[in-house]
Protein backbone atom coordinates (compact mmCIF):
# COMPACT_ATOMS: atom_id res chain seq x y z
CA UNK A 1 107.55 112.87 96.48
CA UNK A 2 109.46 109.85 95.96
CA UNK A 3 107.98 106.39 94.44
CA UNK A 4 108.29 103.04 96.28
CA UNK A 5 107.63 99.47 95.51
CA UNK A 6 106.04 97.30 97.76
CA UNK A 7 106.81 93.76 97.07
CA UNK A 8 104.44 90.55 97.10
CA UNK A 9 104.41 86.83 96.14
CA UNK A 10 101.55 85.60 94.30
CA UNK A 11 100.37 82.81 92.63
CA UNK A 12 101.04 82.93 88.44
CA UNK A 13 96.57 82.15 88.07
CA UNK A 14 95.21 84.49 90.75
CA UNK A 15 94.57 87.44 89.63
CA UNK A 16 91.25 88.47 91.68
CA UNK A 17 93.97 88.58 94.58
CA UNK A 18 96.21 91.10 92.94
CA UNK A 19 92.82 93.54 91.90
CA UNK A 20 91.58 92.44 95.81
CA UNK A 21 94.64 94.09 97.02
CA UNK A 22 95.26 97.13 94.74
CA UNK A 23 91.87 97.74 95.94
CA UNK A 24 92.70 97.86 99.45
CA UNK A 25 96.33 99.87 99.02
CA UNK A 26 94.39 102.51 96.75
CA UNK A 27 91.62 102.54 99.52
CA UNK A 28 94.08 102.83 102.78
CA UNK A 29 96.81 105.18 101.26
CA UNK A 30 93.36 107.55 100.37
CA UNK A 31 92.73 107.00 104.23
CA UNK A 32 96.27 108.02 105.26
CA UNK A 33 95.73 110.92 102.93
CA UNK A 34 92.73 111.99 104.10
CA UNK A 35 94.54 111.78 107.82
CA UNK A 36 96.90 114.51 106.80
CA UNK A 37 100.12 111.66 105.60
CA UNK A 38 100.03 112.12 101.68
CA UNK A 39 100.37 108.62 100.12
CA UNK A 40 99.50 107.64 96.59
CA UNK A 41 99.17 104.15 95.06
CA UNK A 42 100.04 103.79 91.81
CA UNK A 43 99.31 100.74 90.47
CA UNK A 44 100.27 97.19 90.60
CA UNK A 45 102.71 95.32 88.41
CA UNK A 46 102.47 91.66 88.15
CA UNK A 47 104.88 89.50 87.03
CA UNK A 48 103.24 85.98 86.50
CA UNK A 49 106.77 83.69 85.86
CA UNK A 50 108.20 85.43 89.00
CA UNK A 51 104.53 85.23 90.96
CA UNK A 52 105.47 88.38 92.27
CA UNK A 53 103.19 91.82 92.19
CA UNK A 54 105.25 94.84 93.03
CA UNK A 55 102.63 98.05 94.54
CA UNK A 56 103.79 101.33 93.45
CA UNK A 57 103.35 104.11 95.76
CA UNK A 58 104.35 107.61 95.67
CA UNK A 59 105.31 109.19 99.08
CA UNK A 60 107.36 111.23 101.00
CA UNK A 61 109.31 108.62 103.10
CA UNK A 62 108.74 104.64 103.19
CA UNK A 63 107.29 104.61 106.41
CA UNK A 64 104.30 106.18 105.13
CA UNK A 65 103.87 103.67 102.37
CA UNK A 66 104.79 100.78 105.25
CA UNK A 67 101.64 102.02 106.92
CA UNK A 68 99.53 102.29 103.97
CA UNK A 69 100.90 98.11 102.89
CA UNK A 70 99.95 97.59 106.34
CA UNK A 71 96.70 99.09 106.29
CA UNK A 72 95.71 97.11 103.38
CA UNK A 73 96.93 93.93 104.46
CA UNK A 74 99.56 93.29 101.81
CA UNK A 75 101.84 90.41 103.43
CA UNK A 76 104.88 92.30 101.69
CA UNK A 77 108.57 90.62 101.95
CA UNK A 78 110.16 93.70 100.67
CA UNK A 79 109.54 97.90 100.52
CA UNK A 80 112.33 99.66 98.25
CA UNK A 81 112.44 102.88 96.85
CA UNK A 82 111.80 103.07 93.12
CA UNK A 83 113.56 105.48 90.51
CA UNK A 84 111.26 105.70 87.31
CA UNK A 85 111.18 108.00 84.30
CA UNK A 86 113.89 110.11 82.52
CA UNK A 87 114.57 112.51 85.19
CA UNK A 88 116.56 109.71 86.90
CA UNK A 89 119.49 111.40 88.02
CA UNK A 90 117.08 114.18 89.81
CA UNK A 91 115.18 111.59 91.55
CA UNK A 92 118.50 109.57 92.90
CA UNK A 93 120.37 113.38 93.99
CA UNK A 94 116.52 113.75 95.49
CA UNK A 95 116.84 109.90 97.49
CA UNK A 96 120.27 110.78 98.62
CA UNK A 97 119.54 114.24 100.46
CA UNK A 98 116.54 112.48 101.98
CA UNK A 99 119.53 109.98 103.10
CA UNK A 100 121.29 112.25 104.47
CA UNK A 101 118.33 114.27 106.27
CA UNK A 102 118.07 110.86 108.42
């Protein structure tokens, strides 16, 4: 599975907003789950000077964490694929087959 950052603007005070919706993404990519599409939030990262919250999402392609964001009603600008931890260089060879495979 690959990880994926959903991005959103919000405001540097409101924080019930950001737990609102990491509530819903956990609760809709459980749905898709449950469907038979294995999605996995995360958690949410919130960066208060930049009032943006990034959603991160484990998956196996970003249209299943696009329909998970959408699911939940996140008003996203931006979906990216994230490369975390120290087995970097596996995780970019991994995003570049799945490039390939499209």
């Amino acid at each position: 599975m690959a990880e994926f950052l959903v991005e959103t603007y919000v405001a540097q005070d409101d924080g019930a907003t950001i737990a609102r919706r990491a509530e819903r993404a956990r609760d809709a990519a459980d749905r898709l789950t449950r469907e038979g599409t294995p999605v996995e939030f995360i958690r949410s990262i919130f960066v208060p000077a930049d009032e943006t919250c990034f959603y991160l999402y484990e998956a196996l392609w970003p249209d299943n964490v696009r329909e998970a964001a959408e699911r939940a009603a996140l008003p996203f600008e931006r979906l990216s694929e994230a490369v975390l931890g120290p087995d970097l260089n596996a995780r970019v060879m991994a995003a570049t087959v799945r490039a390939s495979c499209r």
